[in-house]
Protein backbone atom coordinates (compact mmCIF):
# COMPACT_ATOMS: atom_id res chain seq x y z
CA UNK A 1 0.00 0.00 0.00
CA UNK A 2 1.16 3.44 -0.91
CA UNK A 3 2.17 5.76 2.08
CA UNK A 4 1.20 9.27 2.88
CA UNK A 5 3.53 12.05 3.26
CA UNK A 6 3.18 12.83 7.01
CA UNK A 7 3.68 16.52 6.21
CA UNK A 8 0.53 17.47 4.24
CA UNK A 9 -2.71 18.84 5.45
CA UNK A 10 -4.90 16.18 3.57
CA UNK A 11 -8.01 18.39 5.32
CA UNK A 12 -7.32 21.27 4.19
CA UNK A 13 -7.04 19.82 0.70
CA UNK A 14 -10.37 18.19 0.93
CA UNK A 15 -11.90 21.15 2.27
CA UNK A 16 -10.41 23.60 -0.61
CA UNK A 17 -11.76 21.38 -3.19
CA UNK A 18 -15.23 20.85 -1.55
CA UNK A 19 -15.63 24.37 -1.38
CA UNK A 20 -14.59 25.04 -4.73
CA UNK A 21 -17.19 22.39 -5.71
CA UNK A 22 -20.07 24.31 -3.42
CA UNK A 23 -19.28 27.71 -4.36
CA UNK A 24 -18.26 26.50 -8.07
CA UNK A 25 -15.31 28.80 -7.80
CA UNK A 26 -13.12 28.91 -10.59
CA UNK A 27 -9.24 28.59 -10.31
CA UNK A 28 -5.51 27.87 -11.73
CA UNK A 29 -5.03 25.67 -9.44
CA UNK A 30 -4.69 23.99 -5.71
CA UNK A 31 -2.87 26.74 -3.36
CA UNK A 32 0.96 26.69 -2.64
CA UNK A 33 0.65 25.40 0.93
CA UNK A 34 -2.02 22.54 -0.48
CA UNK A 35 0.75 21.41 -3.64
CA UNK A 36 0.38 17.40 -3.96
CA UNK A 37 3.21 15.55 -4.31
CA UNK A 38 2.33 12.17 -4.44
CA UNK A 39 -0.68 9.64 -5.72
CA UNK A 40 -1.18 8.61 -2.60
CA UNK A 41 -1.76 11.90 -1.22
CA UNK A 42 -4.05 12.66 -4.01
CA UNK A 43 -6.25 9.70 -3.01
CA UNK A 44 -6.24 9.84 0.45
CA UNK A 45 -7.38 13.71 -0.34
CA UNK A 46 -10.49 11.84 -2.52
CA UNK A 47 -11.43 10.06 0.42
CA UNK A 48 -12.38 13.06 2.25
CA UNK A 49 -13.89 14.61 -0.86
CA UNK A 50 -16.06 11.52 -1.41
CA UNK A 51 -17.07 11.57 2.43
CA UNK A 52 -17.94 15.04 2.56
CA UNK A 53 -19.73 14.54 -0.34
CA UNK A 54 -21.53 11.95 0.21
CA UNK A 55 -22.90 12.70 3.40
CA UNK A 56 -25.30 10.17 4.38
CA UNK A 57 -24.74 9.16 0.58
CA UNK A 58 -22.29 6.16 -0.30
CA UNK A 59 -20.29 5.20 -3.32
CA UNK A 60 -21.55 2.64 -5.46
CA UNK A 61 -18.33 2.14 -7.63
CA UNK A 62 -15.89 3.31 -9.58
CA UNK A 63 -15.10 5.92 -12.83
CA UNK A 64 -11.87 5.36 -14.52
CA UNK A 65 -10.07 8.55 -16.00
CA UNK A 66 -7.32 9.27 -18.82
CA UNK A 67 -7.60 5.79 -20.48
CA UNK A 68 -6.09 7.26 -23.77
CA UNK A 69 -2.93 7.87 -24.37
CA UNK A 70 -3.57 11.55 -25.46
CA UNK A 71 -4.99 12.20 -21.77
CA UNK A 72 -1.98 10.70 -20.20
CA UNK A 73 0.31 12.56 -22.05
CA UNK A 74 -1.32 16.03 -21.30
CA UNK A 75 -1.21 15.25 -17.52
CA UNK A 76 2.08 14.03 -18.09
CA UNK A 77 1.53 10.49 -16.10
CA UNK A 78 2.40 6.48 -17.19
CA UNK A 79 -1.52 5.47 -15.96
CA UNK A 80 -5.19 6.25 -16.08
CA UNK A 81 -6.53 7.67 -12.71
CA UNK A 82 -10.03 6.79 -10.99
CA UNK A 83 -12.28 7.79 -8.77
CA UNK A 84 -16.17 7.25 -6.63
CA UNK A 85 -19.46 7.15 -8.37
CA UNK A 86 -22.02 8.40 -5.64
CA UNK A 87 -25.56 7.36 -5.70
CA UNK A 88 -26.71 11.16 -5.52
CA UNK A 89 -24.54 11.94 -8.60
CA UNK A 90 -26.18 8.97 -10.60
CA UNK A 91 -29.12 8.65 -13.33
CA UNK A 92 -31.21 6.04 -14.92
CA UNK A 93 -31.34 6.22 -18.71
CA UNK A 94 -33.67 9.53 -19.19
CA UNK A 95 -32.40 11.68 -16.87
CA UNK A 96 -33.05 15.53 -17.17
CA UNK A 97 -30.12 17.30 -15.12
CA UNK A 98 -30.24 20.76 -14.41
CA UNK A 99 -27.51 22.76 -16.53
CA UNK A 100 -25.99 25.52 -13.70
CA UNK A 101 -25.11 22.48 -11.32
CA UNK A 102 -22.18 22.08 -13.44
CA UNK A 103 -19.56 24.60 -14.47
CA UNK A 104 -18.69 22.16 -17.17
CA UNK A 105 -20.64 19.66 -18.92
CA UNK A 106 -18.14 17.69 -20.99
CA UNK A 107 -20.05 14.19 -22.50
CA UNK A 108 -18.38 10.77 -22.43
CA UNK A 109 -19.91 8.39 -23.62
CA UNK A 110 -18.55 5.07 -21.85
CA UNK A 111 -19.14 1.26 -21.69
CA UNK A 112 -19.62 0.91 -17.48
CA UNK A 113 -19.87 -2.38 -16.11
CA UNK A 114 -21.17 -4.16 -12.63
CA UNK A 115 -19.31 -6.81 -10.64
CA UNK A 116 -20.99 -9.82 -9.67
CA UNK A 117 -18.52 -10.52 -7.13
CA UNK A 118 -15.58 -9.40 -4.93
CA UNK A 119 -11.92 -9.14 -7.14
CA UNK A 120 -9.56 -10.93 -5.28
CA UNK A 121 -5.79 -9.54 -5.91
CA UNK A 122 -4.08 -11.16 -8.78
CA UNK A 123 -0.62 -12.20 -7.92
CA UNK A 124 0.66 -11.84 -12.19
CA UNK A 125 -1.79 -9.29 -12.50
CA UNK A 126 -5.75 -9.94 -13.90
CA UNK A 127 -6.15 -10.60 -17.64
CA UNK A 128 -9.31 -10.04 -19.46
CA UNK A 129 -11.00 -13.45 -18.95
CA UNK A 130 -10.10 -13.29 -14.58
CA UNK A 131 -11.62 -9.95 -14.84
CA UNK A 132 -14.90 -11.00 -17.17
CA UNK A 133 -15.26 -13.81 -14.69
CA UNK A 134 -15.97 -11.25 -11.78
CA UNK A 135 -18.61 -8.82 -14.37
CA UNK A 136 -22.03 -10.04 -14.60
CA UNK A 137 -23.18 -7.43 -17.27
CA UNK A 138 -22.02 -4.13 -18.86
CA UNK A 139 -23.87 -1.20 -18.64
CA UNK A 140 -24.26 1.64 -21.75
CA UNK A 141 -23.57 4.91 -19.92
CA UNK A 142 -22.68 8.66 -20.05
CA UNK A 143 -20.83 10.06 -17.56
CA UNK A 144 -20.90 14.47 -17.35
CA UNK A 145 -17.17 15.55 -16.60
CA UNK A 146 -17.31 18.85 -14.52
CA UNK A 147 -14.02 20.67 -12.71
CA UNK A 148 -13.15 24.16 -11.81
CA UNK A 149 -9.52 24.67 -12.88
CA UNK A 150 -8.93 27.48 -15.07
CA UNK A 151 -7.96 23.95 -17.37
CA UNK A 152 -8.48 20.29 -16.96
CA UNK A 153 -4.71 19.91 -17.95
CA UNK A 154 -3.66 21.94 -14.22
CA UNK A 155 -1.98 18.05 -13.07
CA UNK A 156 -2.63 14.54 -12.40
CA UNK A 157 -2.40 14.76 -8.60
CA UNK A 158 -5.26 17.49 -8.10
CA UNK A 159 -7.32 15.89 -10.96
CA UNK A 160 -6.88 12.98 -8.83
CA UNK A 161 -8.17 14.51 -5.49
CA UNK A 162 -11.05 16.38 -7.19
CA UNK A 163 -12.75 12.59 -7.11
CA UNK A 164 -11.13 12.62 -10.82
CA UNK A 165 -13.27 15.44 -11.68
CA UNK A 166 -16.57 13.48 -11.76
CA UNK A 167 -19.77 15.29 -12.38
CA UNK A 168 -22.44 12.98 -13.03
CA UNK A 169 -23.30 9.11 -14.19
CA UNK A 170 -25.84 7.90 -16.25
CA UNK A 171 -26.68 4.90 -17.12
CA UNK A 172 -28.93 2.72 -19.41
CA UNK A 173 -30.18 -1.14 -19.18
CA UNK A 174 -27.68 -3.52 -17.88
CA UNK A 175 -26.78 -5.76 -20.73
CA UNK A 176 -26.37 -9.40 -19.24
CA UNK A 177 -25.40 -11.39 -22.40
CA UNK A 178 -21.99 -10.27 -23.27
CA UNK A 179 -19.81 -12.47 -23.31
CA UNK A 180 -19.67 -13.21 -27.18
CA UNK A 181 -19.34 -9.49 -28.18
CA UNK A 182 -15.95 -8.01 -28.88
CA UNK A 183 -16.31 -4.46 -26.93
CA UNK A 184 -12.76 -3.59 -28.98
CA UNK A 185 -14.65 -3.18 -31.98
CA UNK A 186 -18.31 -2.66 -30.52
CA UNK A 187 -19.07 1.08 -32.06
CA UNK A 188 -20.02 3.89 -30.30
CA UNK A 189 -21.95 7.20 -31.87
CA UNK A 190 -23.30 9.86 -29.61
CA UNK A 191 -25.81 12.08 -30.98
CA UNK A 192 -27.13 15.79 -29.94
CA UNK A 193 -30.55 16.53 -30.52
CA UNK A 194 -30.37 13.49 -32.92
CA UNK A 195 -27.64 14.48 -35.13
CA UNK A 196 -24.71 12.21 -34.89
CA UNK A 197 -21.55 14.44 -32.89
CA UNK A 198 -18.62 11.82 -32.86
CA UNK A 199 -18.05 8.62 -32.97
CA UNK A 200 -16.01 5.65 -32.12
CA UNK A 201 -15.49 2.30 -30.21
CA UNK A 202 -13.87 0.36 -26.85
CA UNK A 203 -10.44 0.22 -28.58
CA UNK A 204 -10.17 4.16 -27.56
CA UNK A 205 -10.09 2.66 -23.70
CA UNK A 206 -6.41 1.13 -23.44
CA UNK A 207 -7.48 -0.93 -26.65
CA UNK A 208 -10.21 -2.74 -24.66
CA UNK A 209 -12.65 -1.97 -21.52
CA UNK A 210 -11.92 -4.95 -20.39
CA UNK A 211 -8.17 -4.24 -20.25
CA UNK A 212 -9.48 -1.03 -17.95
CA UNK A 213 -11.42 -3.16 -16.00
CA UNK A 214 -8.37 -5.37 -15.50
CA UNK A 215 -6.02 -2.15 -14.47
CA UNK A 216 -8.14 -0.80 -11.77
CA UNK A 217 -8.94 -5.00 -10.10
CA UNK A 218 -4.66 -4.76 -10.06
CA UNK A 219 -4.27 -0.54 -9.11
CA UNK A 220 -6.99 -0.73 -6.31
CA UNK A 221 -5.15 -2.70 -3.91
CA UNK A 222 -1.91 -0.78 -4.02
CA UNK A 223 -4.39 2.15 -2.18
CA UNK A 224 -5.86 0.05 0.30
CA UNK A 225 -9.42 -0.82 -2.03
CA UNK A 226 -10.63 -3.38 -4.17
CA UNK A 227 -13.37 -4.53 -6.15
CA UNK A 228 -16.85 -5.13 -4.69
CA UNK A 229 -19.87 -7.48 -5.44
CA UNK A 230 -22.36 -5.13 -6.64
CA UNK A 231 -19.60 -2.37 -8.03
CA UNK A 232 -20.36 -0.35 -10.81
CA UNK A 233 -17.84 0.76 -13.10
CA UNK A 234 -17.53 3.08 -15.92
CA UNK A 235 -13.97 2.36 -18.06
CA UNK A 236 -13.09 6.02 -19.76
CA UNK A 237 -14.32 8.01 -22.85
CA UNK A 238 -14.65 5.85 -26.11
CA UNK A 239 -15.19 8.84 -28.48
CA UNK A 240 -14.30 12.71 -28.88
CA UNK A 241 -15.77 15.21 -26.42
CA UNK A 242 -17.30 17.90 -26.24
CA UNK A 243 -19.78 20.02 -23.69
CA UNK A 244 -23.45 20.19 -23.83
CA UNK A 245 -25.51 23.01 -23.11
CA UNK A 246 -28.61 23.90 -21.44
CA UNK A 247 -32.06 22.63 -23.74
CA UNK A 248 -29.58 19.94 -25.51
CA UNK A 249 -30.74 15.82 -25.49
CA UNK A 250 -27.74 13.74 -25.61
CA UNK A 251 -28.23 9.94 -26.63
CA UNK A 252 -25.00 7.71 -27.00
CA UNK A 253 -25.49 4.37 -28.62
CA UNK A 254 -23.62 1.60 -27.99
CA UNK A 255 -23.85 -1.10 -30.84
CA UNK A 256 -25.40 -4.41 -29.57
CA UNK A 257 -25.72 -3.18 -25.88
CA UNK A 258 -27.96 -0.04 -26.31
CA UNK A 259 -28.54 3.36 -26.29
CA UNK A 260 -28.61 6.28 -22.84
CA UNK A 261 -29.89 9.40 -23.45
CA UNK A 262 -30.19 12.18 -21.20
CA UNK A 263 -31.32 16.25 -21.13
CA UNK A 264 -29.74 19.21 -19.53
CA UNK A 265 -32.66 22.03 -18.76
């Protein structure tokens, strides 16, 4: 498990980016006497965003961040990052969400998944057919992407704290029969008041969402967490993005699996 430097207020952190979250105050970045210097600071600093958060609330999984290579590059790390989905932040297929609870409202359109059982820790690491074993269906799903740095390129670490910069979830029908499709080359299209925006497929997650999936079973652990029965999971952007705006319906379709479609007011 990774260690946290002893020196840091991780507090004051969480309470900086909580607030920033409340008041939807805009800035360059974390303070100088709040600077992260480590992963592990970063995620015990999501903790206490996620608690304060959450309140009474409680996560129900996992989003997975920067699983293309262009992402990783322009937060200048050698892995994707993830962070909490919250029940109070989550959507069934439909959802209408009102457009000034986000400062940003970038769409990603993203094949999620749910754990039928715990992940136990992989000694050679999970491959995808350890990790499909422990997924009883995958889930077609948008999730909103919503920070307030001046830009979303300000650093891994406070990206990181700021619960990955999570926004929203929705989701559509869990799909249970999956098994035979080949997500690499299942296409994706999302669509803005029903003209087609971008396109693409699960190669643009680390060539495969089940290759996401098997990251986060193996990164977990070195945190102190792991994969639960009952987890859901969304695995990273699989086409271009771009923000919606208020009046807009958004519908992604995911070939085989479905479509999720939400409005913003």
């Amino acid at each position: 498990m990774m260690v946290n430097d002893p020196g840091l207020d991780i507090g004051a952190v969480a309470d900086e980016l909580v607030e920033m979250r409340r008041s939807q105050r805009v800035v360059p970045g974390l303070p100088d006497g709040l600077r992260l210097t480590s992963l592990a600071d970063a995620y015990a600093v999501q903790e206490r965003v996620v608690a304060s958060l959450a309140g009474d609330d409680r996560p129900i999984g996992y989003k997975v961040a920067c699983t293309s290579r262009v992402a990783q590059e322009a937060l200048a790390i050698d892995r994707p990052l993830f962070g909490r989905l919250l029940s109070h932040t989550t959507s069934p297929n439909g959802a209408t969400l009102h457009t000034d609870a986000f400062v940003h409202r970038v769409i990603e359109a993203e094949f999620g998944f749910r754990l039928a059982r715990d992940v136990p820790i992989a000694e050679d690491g999970h491959t995808h057919d350890s990790i499909a074993d422990c997924i009883d269906a995958v889930i077609p799903s948008i999730e909103i992407v919503d920070h307030r740095f001046v830009s979303w390129v300000v650093g891994a670490l406070p990206i990181a704290a700021d619960n990955a910069i999570h926004g929203w979830w929705v989701h559509g029908d869990p799909v249970t029969e999956w098994r035979h499709l080949d997500l690499a080359v299942t296409a994706v299209e999302v669509r803005v008041d029903g003209e087609i925006v971008t396109t693409g497929s699960g190669a643009a997650v680390l060539g495969h969402p089940l290759t996401v999936m098997a990251w986060l079973a193996d990164e977990l652990p070195r945190f102190g967490r792991s994969l639960r029965a009952g987890d859901l999971v969304t695995t990273g952007v699989t086409t271009d993005v771009f923000e919606a705006h208020s009046g807009q319906t958004v519908t992604a379709g995911f070939e085989a699996i479905g479509d999720v479609e939400l409005r913003f007011d």
